[in-house]
Protein backbone atom coordinates (compact mmCIF):
# COMPACT_ATOMS: atom_id res chain seq x y z
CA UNK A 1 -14.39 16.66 -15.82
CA UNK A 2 -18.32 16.32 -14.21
CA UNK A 3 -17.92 15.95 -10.32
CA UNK A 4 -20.07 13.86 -8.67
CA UNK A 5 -21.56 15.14 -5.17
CA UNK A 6 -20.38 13.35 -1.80
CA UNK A 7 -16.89 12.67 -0.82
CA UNK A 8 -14.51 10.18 -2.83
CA UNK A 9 -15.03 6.70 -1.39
CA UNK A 10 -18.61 7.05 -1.22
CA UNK A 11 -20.35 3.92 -2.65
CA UNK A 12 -23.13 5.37 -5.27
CA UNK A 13 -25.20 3.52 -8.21
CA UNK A 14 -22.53 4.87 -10.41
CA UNK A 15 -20.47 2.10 -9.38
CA UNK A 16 -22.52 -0.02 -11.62
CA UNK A 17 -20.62 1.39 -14.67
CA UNK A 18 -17.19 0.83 -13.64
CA UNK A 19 -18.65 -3.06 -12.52
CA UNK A 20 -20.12 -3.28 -16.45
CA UNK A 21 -17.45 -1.93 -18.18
CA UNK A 22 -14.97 -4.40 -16.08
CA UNK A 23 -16.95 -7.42 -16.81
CA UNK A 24 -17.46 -6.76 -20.33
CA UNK A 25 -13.37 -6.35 -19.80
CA UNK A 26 -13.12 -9.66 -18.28
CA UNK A 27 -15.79 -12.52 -19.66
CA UNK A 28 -13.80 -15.38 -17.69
CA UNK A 29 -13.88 -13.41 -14.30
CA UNK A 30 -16.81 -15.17 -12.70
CA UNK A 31 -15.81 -15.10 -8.93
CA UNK A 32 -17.34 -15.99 -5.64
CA UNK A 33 -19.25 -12.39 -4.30
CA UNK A 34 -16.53 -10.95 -2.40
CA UNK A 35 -18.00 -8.14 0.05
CA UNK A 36 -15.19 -5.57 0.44
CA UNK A 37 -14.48 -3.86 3.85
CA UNK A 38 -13.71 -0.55 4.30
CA UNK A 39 -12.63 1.69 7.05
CA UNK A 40 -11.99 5.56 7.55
CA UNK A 41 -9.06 6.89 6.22
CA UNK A 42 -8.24 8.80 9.80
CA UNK A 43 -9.15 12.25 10.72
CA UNK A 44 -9.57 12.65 6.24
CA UNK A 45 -12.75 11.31 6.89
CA UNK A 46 -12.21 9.40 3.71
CA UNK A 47 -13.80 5.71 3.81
CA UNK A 48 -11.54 3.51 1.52
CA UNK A 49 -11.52 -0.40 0.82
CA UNK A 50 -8.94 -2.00 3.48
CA UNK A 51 -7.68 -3.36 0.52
CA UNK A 52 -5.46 -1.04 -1.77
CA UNK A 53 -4.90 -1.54 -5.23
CA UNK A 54 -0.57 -0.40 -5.42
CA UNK A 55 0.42 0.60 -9.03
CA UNK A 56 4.50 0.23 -9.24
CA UNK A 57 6.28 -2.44 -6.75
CA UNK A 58 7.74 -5.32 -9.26
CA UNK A 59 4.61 -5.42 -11.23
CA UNK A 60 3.66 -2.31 -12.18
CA UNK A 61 0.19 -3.39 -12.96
CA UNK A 62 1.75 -5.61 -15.18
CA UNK A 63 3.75 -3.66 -17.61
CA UNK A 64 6.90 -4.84 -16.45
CA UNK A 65 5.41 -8.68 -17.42
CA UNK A 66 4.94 -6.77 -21.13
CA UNK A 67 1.66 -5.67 -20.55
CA UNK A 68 -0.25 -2.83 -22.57
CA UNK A 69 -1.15 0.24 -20.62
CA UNK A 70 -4.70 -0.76 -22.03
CA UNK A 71 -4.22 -4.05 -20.58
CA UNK A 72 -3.02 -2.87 -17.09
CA UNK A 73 -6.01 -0.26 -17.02
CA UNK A 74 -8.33 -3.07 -17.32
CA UNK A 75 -6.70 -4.77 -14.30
CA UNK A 76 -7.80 -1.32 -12.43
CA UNK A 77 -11.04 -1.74 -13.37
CA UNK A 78 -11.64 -5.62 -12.15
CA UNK A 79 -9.71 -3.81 -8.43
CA UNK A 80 -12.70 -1.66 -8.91
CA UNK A 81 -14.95 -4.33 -9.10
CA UNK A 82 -13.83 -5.93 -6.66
CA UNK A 83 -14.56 -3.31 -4.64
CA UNK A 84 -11.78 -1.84 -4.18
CA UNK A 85 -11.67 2.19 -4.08
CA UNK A 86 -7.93 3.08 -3.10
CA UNK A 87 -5.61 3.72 -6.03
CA UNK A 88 -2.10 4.00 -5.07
CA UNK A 89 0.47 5.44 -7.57
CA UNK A 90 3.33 7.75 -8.23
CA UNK A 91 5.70 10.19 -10.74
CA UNK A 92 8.30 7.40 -10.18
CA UNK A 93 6.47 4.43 -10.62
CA UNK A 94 5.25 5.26 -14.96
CA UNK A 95 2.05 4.49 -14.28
CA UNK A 96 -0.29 7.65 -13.95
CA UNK A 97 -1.20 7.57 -17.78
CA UNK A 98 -2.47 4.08 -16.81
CA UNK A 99 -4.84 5.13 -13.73
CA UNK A 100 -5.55 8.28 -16.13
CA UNK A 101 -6.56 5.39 -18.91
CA UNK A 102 -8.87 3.62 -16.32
CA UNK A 103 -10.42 6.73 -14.88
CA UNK A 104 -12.14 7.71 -18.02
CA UNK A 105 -14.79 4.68 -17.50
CA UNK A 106 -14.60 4.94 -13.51
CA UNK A 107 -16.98 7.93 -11.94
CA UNK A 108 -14.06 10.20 -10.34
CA UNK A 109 -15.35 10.04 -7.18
CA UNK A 110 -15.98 6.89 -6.76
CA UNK A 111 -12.55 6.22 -6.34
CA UNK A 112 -9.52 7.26 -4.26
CA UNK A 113 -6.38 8.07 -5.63
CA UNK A 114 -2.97 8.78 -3.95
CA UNK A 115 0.48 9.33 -6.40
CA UNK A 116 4.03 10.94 -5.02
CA UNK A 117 6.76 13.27 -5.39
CA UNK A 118 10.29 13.00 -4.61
CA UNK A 119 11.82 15.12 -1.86
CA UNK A 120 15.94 14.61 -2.41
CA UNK A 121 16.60 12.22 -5.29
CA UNK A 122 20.49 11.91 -7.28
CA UNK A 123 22.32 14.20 -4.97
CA UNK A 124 19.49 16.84 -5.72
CA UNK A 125 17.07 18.04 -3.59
CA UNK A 126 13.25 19.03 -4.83
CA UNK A 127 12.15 22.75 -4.99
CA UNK A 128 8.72 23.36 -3.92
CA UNK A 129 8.54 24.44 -7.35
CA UNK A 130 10.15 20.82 -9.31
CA UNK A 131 7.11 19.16 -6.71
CA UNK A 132 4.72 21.59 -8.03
CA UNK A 133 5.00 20.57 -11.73
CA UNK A 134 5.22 17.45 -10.69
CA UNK A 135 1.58 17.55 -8.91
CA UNK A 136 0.51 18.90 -11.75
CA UNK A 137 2.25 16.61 -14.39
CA UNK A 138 0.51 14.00 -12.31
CA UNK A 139 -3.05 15.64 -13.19
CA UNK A 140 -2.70 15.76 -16.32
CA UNK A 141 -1.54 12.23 -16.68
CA UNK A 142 -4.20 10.99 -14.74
CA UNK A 143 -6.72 13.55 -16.18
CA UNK A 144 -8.19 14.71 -13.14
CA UNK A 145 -8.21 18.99 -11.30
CA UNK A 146 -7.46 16.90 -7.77
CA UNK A 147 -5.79 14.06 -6.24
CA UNK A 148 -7.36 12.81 -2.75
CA UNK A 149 -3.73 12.05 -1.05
CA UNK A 150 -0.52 13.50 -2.70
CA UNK A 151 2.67 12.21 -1.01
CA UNK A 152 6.48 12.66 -0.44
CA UNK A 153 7.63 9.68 -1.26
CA UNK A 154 10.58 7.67 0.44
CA UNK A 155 11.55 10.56 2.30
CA UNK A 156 14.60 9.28 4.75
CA UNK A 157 14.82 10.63 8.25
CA UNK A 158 17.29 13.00 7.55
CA UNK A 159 15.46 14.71 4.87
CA UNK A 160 12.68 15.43 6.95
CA UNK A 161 13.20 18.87 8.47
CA UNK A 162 13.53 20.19 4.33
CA UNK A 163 9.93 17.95 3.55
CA UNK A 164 8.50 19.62 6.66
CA UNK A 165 9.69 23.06 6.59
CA UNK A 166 10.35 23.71 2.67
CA UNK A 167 8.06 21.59 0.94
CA UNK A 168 5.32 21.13 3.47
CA UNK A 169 4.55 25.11 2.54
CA UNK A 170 3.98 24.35 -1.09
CA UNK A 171 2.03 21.76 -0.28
CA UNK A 172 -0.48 23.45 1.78
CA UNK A 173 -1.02 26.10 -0.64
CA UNK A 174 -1.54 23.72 -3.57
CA UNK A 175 -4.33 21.99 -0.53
CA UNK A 176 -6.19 25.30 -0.51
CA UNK A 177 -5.96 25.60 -4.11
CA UNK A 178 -8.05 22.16 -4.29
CA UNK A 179 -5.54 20.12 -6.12
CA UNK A 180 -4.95 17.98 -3.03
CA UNK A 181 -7.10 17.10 -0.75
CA UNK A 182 -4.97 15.48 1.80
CA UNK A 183 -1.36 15.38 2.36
CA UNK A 184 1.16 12.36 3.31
CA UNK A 185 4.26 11.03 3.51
CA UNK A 186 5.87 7.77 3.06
CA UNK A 187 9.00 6.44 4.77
CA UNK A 188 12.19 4.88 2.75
CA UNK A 189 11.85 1.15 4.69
CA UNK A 190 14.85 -0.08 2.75
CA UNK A 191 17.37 1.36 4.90
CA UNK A 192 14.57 3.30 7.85
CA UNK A 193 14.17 0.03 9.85
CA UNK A 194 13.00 1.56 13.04
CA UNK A 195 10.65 3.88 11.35
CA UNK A 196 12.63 7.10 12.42
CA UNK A 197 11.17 9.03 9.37
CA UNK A 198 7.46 8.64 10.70
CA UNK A 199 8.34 8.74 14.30
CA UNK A 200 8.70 11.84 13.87
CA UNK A 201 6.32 12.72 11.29
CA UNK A 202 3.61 11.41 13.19
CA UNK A 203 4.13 14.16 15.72
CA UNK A 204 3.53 16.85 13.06
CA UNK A 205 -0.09 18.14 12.30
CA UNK A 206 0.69 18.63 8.46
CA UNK A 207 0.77 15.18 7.64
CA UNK A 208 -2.73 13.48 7.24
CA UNK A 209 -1.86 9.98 5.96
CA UNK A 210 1.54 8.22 6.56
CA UNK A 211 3.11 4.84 4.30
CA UNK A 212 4.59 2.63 6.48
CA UNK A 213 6.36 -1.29 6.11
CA UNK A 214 4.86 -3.62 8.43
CA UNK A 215 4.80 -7.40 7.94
CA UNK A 216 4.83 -10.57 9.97
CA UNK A 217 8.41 -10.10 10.51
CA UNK A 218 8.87 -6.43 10.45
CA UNK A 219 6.31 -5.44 13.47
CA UNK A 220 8.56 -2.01 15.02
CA UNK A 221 4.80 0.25 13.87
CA UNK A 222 3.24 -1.46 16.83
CA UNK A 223 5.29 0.59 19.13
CA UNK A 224 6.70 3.36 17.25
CA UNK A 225 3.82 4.63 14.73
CA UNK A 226 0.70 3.17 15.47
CA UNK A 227 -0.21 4.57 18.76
CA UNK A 228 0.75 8.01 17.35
CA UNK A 229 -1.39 7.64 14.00
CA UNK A 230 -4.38 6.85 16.01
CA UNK A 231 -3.93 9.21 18.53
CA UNK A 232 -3.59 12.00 16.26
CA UNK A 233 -6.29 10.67 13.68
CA UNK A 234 -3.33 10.13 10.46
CA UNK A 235 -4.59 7.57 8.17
CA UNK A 236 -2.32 4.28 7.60
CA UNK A 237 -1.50 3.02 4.33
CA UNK A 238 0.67 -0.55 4.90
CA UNK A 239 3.22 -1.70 2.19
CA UNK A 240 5.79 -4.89 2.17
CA UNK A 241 2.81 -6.82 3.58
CA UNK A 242 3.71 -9.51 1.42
CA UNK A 243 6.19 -8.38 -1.47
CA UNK A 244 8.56 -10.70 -2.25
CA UNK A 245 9.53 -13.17 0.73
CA UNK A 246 6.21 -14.71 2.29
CA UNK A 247 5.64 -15.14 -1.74
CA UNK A 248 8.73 -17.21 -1.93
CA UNK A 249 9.35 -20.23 0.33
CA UNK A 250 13.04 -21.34 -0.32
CA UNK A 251 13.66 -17.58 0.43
CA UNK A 252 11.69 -17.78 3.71
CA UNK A 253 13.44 -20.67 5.12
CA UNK A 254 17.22 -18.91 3.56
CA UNK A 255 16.29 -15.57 5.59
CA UNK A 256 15.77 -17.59 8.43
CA UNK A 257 18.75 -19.60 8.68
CA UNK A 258 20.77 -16.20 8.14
CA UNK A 259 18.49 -14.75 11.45
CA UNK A 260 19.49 -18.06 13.26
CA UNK A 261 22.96 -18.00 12.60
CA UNK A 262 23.30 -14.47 13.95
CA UNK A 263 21.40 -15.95 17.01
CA UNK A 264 18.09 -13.09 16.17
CA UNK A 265 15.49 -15.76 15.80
CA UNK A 266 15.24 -18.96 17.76
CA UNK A 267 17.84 -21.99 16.60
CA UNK A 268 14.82 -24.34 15.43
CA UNK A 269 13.93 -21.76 13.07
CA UNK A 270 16.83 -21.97 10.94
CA UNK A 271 16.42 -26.12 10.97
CA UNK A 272 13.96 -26.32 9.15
CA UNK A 273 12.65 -26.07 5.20
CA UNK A 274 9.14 -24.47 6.13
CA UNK A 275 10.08 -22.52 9.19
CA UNK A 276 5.94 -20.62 8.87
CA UNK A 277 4.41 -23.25 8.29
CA UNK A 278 2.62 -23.82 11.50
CA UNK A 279 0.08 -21.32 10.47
CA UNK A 280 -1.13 -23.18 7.61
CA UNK A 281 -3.85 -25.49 9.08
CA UNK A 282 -7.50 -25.96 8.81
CA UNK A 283 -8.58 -23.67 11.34
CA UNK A 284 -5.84 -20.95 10.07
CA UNK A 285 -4.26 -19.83 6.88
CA UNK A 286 -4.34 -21.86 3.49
CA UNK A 287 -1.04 -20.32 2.57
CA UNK A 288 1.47 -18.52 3.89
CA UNK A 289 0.92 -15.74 1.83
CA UNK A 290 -2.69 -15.77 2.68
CA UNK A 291 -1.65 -15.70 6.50
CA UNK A 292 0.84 -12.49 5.51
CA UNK A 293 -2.15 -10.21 4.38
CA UNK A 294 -4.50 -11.18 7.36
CA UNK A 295 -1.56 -10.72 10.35
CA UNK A 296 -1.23 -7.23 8.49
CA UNK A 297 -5.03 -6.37 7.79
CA UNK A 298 -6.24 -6.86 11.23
CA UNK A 299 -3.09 -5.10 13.21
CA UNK A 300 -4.72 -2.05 15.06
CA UNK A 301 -3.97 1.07 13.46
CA UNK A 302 -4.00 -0.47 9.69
CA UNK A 303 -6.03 1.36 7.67
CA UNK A 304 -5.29 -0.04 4.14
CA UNK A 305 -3.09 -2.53 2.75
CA UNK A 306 -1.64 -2.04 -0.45
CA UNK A 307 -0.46 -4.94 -2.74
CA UNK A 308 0.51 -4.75 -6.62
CA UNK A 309 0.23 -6.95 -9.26
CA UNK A 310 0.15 -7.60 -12.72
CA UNK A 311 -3.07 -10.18 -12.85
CA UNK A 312 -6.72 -10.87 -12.26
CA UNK A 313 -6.45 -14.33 -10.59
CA UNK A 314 -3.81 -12.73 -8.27
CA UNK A 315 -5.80 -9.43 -8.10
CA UNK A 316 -8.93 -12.35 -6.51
CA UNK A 317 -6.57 -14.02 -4.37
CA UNK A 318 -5.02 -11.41 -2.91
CA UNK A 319 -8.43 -9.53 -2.41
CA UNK A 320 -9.81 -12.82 -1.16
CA UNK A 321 -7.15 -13.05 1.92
CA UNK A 322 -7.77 -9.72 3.08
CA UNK A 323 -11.16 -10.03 3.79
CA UNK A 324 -10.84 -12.91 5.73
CA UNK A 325 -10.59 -13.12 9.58
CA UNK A 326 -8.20 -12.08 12.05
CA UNK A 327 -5.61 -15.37 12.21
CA UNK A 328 -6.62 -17.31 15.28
CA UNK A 329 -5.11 -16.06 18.11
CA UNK A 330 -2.99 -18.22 18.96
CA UNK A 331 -0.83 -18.16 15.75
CA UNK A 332 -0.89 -14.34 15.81
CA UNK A 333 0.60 -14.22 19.15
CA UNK A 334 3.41 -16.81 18.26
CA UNK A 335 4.33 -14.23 15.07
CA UNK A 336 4.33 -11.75 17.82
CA UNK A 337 6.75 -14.00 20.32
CA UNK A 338 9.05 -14.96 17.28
CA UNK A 339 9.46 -12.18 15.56
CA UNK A 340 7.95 -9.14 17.24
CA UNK A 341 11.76 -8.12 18.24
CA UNK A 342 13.28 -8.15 14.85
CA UNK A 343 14.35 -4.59 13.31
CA UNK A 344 16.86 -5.83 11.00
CA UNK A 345 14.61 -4.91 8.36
CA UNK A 346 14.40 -8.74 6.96
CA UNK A 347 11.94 -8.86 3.92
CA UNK A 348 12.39 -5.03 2.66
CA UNK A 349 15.00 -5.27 0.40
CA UNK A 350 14.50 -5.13 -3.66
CA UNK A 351 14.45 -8.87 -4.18
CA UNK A 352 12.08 -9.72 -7.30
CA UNK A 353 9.65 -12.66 -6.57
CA UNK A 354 10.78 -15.92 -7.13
CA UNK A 355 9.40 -17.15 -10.80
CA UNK A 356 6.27 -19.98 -10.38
């Protein structure tokens, strides 16, 4: 495949391609000019779009909805766009063939793509030689000699010394070989709520760019990984910004009579039907969703926050609320005062988003 010169993120006039070919994609998309924002991906030196385009979650770019893979590549292309750069997939997640699909109209380096192995999956832990094929399984799905961030993926914190000291080898050889470019790790937030995993990663000069939860009531990275990632110059990717609960407003207002009960939150919040909605005002967010992405994008430390999705309208939306302001200040520092405390992991289970 032709390389372009420069590093991947690096806006060119070949951009205008991937813009043409999306637009001839999508005749109804006429949106408002969204500027994107981008920031450097730590000490990679990578400069990415804040916002990242996630390819599995509930969505899967829309194949789970019954989507083609032609159809979900064409939902890559209006992210693109958009302006966003950062492609986030994996071996788990089924859809490499369909970043593979949209790369053949995208200029390679225009973009920057991240996918996963597994380190201990079934009862069976991953030879550096089962991650390996699957690095390479992943380039030929996506049909590319390199991938700019290759992860282990969901590692818990007890399977780190064996990511570290038996995979972590492998990994660094396939680096020099030029098949990755940068190497990460994500945590396993379903069950790590006090971010053990990358506390202790983020100590560790192997590791280059780090997954982590964070979300308006999941805050622990303040303390425990963000002061570490920018410290040591490890680039951030953010997931569970949203997912399924600030999506879902009977299940906000359930969670938080559950956190009142057990005497975690303050009693008023479990009293009431639309326990966020103080930060949907004139001067603040227009939804509650909308205020989800912004808390997240404008934490210090937060490099890029992923969100999936299987449509174009919520592709716009979602881009839309990331590049707005910081919430004002005074909401941001009541999320802070209510929630700030919380590591009961509330919001990072597998619940699928409530149907609209």
């Amino acid at each position: 495949m032709a390389r372009l010169a420069g590093k991947p993120g690096v806006p060119c006039p070949c951009r205008r391609g991937a813009r043409m070919v999306a637009r001839q994609l999508f005749p109804a998309a006429v949106h408002r000019k969204l500027i994107m924002h981008h920031t450097i991906l730590g000490r990679t030196g990578l400069r990415v779009s804040v916002a990242g385009l996630g390819c599995g979650g509930f969505s899967k770019l829309g194949l789970n909805a019954g989507k083609t893979e032609d159809e979900a590549a064409r939902l890559i292309l209006e992210a693109v766009d958009l302006g966003i750069n950062f492609i986030d997939t994996a071996a788990a997640y089924g859809t490499e063939g369909v970043v593979g699909r949209a790369l053949k109209s995208i200029p390679r380096d225009q973009v920057v793509i991240a996918t996963k192995a597994f380190v201990h999956r079934n009862n069976e832990w991953w030879t550096p030689e089962r991650v390996v094929a699957s690095l390479d399984n992943s380039l030929r799905l996506m049909g590319t000699d390199h991938v700019d961030v290759f992860s282990l993926h969901g590692v818990k914190p007890d399977e780190y010394d064996y990511a570290r000291d038996t995979l972590g080898p492998a990994l660094a050889e396939q680096k020099a070989k030029g098949k990755i470019r940068h190497i990460g790790i994500t945590e396993f937030p379903e069950t790590d709520f006090s971010h053990a995993l990358l506390s202790c990663a983020v100590r560790d000069p192997l590791w280059e760019v780090v997954m982590v939860a964070f979300h308006m009531m999941h805050q622990g990275a303040r303390q425990s990984v963000f002061p570490l990632t920018q410290a040591n110059g490890i680039g951030t990717l953010l997931m569970f910004v949203v997912r399924s609960i600030f999506a879902d407003l009977a299940r906000i207002a359930r969670e938080m009579r559950e956190l009142a009960a057990k005497g975690l939150v303050e009693k008023w919040l479990g009293e009431t039907d639309d326990p966020l909605g103080f930060l949907v005002h004139e001067a603040g967010a227009a939804t509650i969703t909308e205020a989800a992405y912004r808390f997240a994008r404008h934490e210090p430390g937060a490099n890029v926050v992923l969100f999936g999705t299987g449509d174009a309208a919520h592709l716009r939306t979602n881009v839309a609320s990331l590049l707005k302001p910081p919430l004002p200040e005074a909401d941001r520092a009541r999320l802070v005062a209510l929630f700030g405390h919380l590591t009961n992991g509330t919001g990072l289970d597998g619940h699928p988003p409530a149907a609209h």
